[in-house]
PDB file of N, CA and C in Angstrom:
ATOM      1  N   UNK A   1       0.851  -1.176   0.000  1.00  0.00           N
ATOM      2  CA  UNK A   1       0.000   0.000   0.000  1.00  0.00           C
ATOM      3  C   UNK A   1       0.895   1.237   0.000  1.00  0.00           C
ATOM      4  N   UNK A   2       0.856   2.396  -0.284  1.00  0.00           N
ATOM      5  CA  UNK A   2       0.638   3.546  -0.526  1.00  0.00           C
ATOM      6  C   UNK A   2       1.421   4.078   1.155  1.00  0.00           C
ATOM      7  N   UNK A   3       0.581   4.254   2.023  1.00  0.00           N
ATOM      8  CA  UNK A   3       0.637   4.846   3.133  1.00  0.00           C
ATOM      9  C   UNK A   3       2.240   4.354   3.780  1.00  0.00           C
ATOM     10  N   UNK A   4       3.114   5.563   3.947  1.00  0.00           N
ATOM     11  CA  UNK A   4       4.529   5.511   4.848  1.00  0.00           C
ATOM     12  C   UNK A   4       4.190   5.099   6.228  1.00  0.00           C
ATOM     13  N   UNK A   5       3.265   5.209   7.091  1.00  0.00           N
ATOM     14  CA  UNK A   5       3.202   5.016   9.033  1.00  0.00           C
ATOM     15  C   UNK A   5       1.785   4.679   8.860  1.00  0.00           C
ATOM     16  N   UNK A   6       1.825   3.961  10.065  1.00  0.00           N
ATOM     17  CA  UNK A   6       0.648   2.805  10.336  1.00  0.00           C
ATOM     18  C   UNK A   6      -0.427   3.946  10.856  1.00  0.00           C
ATOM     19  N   UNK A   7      -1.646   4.145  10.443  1.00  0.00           N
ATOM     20  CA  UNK A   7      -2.320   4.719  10.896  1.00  0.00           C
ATOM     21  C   UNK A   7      -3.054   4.531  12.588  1.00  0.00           C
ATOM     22  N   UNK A   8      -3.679   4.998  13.421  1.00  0.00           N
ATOM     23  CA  UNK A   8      -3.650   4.581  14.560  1.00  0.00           C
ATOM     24  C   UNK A   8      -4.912   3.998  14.694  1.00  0.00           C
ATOM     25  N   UNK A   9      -5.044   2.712  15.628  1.00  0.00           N
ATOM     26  CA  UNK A   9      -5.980   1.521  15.487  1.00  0.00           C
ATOM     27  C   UNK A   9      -6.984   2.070  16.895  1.00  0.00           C
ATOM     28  N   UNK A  10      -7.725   2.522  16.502  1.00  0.00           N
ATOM     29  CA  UNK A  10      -8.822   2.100  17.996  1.00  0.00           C
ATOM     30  C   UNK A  10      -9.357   0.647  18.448  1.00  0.00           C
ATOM     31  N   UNK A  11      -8.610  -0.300  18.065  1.00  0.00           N
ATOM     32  CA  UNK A  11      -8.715  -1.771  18.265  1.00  0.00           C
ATOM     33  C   UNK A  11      -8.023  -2.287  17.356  1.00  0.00           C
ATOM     34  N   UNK A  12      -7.318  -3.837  18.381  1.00  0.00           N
ATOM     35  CA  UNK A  12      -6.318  -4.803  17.809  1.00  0.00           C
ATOM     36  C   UNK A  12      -7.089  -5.911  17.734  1.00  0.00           C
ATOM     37  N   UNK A  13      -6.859  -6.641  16.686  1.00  0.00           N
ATOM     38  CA  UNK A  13      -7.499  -8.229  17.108  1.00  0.00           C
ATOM     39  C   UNK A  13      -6.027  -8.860  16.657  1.00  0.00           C
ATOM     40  N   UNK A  14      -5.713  -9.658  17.473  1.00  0.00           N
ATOM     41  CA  UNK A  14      -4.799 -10.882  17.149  1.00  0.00           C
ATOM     42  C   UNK A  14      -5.139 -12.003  16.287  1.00  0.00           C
ATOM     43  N   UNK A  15      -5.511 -11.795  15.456  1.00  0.00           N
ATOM     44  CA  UNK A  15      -5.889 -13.551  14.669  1.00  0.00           C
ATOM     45  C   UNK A  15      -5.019 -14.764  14.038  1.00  0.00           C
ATOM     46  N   UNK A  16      -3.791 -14.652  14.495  1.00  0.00           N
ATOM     47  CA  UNK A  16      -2.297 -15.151  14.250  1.00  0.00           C
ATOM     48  C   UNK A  16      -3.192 -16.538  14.652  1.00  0.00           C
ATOM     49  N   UNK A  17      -2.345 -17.518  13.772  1.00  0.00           N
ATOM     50  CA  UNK A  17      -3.070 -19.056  13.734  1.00  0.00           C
ATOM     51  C   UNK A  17      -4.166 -19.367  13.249  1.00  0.00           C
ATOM     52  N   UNK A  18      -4.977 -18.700  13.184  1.00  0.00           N
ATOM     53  CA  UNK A  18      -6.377 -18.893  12.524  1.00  0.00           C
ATOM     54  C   UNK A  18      -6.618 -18.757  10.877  1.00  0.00           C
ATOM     55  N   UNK A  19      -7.120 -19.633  10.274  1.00  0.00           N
ATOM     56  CA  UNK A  19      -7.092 -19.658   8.722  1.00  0.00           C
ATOM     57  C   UNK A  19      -8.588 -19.539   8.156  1.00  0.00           C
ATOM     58  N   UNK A  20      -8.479 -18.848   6.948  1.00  0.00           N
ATOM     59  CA  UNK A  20      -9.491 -18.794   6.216  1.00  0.00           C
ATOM     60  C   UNK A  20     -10.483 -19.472   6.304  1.00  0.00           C
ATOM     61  N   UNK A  21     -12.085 -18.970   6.741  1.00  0.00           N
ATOM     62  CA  UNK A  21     -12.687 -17.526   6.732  1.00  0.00           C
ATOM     63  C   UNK A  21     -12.312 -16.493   7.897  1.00  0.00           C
ATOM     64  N   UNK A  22     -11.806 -17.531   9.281  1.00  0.00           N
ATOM     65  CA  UNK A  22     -11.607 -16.919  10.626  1.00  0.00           C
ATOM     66  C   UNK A  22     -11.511 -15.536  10.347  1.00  0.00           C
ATOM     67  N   UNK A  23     -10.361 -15.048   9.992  1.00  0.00           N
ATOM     68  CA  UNK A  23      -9.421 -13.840   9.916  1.00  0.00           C
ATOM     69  C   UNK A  23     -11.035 -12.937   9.624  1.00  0.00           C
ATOM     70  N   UNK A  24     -11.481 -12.884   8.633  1.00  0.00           N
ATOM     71  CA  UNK A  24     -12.644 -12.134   8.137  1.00  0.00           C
ATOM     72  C   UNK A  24     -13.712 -12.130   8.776  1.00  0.00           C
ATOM     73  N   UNK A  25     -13.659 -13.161   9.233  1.00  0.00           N
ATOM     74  CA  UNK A  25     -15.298 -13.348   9.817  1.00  0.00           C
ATOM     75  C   UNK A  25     -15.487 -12.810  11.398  1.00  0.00           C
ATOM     76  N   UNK A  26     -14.288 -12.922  12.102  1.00  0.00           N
ATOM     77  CA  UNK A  26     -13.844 -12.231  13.115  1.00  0.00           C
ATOM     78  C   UNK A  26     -13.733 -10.504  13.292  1.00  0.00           C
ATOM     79  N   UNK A  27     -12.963 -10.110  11.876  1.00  0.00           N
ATOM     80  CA  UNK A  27     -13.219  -8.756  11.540  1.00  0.00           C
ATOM     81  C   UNK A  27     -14.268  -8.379  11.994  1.00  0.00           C
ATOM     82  N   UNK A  28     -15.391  -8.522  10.570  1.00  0.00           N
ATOM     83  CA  UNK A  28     -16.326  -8.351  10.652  1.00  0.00           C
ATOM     84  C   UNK A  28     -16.953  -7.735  12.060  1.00  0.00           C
ATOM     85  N   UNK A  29     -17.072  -9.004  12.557  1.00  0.00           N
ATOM     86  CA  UNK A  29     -17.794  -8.774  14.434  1.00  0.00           C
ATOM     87  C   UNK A  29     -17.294  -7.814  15.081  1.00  0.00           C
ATOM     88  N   UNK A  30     -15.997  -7.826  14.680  1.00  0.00           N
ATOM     89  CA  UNK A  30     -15.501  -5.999  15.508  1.00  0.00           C
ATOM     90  C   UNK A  30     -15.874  -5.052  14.824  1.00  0.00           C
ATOM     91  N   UNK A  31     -15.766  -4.955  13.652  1.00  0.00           N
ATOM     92  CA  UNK A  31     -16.128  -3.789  12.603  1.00  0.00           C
ATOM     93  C   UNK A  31     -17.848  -3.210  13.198  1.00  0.00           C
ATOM     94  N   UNK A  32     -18.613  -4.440  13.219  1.00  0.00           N
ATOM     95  CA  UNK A  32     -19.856  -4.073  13.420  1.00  0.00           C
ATOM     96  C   UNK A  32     -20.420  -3.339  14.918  1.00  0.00           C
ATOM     97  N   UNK A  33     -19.459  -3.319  15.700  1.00  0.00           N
ATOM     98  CA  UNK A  33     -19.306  -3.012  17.036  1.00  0.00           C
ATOM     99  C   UNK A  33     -18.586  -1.714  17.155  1.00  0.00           C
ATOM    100  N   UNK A  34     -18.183  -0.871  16.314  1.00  0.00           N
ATOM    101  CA  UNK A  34     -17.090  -0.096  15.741  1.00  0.00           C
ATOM    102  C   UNK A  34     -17.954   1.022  15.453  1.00  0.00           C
ATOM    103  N   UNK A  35     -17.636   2.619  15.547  1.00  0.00           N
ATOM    104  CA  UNK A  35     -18.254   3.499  14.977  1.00  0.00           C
ATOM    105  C   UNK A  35     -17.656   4.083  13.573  1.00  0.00           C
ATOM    106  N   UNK A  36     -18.276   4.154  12.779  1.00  0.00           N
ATOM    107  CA  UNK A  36     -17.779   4.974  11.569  1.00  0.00           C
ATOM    108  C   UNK A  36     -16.143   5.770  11.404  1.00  0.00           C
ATOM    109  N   UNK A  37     -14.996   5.449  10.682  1.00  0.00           N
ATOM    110  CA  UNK A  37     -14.279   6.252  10.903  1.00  0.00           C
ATOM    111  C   UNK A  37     -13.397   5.772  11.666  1.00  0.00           C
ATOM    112  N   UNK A  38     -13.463   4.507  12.654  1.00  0.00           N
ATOM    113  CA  UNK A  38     -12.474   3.904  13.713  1.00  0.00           C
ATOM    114  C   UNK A  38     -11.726   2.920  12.835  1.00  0.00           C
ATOM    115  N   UNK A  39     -10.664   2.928  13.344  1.00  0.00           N
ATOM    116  CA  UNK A  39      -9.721   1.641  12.465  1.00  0.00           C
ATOM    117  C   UNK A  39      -9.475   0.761  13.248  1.00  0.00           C
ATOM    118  N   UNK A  40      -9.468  -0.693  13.020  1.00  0.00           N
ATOM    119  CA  UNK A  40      -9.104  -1.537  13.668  1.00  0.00           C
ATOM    120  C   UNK A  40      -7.808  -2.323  13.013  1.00  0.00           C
ATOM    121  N   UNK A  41      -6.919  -2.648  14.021  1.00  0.00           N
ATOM    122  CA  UNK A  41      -5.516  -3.379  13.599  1.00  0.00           C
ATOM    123  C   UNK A  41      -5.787  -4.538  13.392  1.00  0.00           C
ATOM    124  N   UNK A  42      -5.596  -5.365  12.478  1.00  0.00           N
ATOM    125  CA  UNK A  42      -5.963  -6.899  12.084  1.00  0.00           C
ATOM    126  C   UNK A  42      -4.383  -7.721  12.604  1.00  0.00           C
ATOM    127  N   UNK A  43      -3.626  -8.397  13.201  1.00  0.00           N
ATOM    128  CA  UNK A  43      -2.952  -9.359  12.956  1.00  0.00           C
ATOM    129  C   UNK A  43      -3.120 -10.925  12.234  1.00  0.00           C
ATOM    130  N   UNK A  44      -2.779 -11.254  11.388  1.00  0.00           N
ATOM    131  CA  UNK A  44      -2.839 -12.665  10.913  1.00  0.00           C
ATOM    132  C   UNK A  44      -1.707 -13.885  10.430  1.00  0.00           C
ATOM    133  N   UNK A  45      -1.604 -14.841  10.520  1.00  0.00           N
ATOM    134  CA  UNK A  45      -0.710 -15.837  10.214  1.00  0.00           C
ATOM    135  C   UNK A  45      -1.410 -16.166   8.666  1.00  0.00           C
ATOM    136  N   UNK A  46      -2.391 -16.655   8.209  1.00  0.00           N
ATOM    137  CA  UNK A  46      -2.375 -16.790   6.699  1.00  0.00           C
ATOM    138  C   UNK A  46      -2.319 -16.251   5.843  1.00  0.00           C
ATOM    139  N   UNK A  47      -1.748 -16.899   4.939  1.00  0.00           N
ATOM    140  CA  UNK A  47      -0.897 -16.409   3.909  1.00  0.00           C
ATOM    141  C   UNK A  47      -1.853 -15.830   2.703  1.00  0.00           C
ATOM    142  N   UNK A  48      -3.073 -16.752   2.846  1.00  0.00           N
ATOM    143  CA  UNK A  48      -3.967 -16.027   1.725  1.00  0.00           C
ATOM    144  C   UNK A  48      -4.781 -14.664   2.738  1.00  0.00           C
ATOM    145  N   UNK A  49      -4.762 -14.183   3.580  1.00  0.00           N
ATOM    146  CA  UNK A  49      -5.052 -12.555   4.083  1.00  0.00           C
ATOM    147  C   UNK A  49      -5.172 -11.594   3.278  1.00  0.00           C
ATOM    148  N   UNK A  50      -4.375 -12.062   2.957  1.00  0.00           N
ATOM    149  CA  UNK A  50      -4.033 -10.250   1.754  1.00  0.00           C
ATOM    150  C   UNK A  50      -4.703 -10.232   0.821  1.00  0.00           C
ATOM    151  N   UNK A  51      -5.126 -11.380   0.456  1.00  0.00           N
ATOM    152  CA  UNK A  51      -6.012 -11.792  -0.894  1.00  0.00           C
ATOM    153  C   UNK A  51      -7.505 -11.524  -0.251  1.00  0.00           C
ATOM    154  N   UNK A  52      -7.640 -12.174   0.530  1.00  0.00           N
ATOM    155  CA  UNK A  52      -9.220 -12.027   1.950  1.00  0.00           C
ATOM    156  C   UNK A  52      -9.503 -10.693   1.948  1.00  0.00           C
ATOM    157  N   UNK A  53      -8.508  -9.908   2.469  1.00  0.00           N
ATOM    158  CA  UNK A  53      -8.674  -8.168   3.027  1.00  0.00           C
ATOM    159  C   UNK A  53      -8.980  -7.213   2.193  1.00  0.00           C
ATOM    160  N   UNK A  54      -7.926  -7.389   0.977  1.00  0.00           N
ATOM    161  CA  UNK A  54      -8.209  -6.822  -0.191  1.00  0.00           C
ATOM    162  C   UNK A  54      -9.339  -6.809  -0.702  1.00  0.00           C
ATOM    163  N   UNK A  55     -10.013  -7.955  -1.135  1.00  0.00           N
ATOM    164  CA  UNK A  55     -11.433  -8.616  -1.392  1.00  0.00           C
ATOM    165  C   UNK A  55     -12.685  -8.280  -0.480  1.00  0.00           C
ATOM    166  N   UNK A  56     -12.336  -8.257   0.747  1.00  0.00           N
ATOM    167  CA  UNK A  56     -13.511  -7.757   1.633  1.00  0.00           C
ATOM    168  C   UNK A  56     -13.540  -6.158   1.782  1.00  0.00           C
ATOM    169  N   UNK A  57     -12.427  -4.930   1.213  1.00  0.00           N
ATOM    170  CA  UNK A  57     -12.806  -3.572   1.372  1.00  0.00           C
ATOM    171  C   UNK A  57     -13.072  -3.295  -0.107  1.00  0.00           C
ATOM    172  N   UNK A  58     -12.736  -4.421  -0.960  1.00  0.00           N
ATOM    173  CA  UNK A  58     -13.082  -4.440  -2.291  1.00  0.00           C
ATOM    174  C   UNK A  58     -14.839  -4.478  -2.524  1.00  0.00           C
ATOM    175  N   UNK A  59     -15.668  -4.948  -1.682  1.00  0.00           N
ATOM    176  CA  UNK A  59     -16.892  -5.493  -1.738  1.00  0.00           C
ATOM    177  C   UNK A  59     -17.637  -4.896  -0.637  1.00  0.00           C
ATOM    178  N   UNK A  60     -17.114  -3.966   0.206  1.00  0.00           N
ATOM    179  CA  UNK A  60     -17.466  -3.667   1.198  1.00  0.00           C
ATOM    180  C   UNK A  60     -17.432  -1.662   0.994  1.00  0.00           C
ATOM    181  N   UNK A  61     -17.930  -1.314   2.229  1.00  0.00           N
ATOM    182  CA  UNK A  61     -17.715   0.105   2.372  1.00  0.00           C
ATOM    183  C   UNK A  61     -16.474   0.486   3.161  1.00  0.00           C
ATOM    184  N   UNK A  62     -16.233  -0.699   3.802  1.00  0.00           N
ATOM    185  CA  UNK A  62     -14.346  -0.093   4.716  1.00  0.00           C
ATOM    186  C   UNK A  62     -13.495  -0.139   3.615  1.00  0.00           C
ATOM    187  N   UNK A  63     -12.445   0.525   4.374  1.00  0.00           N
ATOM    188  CA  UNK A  63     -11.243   0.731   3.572  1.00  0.00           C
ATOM    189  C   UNK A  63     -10.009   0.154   4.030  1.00  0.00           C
ATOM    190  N   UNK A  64      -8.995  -0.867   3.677  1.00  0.00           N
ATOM    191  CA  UNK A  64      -7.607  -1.146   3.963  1.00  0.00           C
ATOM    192  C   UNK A  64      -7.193  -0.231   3.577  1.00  0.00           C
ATOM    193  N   UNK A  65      -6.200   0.623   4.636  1.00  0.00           N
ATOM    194  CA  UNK A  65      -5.776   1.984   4.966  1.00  0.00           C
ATOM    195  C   UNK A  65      -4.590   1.654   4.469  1.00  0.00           C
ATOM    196  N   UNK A  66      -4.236   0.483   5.490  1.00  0.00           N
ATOM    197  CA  UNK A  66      -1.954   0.257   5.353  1.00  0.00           C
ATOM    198  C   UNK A  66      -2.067  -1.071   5.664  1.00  0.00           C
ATOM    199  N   UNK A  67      -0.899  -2.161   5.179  1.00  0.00           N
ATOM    200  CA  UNK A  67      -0.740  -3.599   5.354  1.00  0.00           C
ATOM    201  C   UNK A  67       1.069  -3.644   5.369  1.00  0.00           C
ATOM    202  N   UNK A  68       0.839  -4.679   6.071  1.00  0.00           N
ATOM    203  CA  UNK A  68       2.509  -4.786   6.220  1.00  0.00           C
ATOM    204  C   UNK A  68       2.495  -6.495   6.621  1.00  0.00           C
ATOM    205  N   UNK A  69       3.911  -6.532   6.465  1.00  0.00           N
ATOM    206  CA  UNK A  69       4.500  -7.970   6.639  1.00  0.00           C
ATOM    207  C   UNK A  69       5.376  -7.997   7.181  1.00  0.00           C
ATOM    208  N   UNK A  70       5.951  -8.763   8.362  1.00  0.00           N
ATOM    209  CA  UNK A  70       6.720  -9.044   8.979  1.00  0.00           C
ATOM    210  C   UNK A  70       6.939 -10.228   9.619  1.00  0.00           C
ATOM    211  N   UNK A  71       8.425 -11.023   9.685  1.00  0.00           N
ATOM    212  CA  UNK A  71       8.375 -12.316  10.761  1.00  0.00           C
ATOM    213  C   UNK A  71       7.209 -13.329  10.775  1.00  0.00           C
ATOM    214  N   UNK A  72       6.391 -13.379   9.572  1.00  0.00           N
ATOM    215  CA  UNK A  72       5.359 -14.259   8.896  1.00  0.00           C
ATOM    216  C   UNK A  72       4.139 -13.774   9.923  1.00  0.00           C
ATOM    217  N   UNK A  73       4.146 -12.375  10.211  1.00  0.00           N
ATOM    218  CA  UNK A  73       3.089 -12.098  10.620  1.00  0.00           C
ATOM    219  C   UNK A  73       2.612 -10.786   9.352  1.00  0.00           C
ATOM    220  N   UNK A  74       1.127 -10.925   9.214  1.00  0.00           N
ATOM    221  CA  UNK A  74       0.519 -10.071   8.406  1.00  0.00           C
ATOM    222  C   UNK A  74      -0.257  -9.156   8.977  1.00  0.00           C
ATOM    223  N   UNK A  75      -0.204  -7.710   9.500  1.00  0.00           N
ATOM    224  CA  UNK A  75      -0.801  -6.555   9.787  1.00  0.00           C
ATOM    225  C   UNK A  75      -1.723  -5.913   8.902  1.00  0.00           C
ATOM    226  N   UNK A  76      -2.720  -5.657   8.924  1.00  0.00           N
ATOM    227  CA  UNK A  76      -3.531  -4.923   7.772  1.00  0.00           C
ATOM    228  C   UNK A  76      -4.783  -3.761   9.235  1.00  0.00           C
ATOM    229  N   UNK A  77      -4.745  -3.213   8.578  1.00  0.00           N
ATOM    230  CA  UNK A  77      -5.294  -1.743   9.332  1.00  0.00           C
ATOM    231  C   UNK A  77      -6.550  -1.478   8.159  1.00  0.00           C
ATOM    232  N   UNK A  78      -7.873  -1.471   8.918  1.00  0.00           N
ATOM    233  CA  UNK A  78      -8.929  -1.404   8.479  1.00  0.00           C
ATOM    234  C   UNK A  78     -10.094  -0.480   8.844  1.00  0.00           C
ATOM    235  N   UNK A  79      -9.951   0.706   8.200  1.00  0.00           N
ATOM    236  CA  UNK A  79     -11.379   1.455   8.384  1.00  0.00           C
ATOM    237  C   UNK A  79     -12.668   1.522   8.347  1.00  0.00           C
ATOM    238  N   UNK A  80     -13.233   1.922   9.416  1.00  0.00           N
ATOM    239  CA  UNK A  80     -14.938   1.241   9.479  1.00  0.00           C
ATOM    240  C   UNK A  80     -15.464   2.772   8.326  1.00  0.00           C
ATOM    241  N   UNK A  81     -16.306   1.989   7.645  1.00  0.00           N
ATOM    242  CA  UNK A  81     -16.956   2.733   6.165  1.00  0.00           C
ATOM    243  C   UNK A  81     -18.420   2.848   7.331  1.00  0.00           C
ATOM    244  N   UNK A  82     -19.411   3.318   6.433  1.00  0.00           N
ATOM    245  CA  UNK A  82     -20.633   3.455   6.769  1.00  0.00           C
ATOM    246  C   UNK A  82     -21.622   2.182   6.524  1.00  0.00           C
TER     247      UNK A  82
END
């Protein structure tokens, strides 16, 4: 992505270990609990994520803000849309 610094998360979810749909479907439930405008920090271990995240602000009204990779962990930062 685009964005130089991680934007700031009003919530983390850890989802490291958990595989496809988990990662998303977990989102979700926070997102919906979330006010307009709040970002939440995603952590994940699978490898197809990026493909998931992309696809769900692709189809959705949130936005993936910033994503990163590190130490086979996957960060993606997600804005609650309307």
């Amino acid at each position: 992505m685009a964005a130089t610094s991680q934007p700031h998360a009003h919530r983390e979810l850890d989802l490291r270990g958990l595989s496809c749909p988990l990662p998303i479907l977990r989102t979700k439930q926070a997102l919906r609990d979330m006010a307009v405008g709040e970002c939440v920090a995603v952590q994940a271990t699978d490898p197809h994520a990026v493909i998931d995240f992309r696809a769900f602000c692709d189809t959705t009204e949130h936005r993936l803000l910033h994503e990163e990779q590190g130490d086979d962990v996957l960060t993606f930062w997600l804005e609650k849309g309307p």
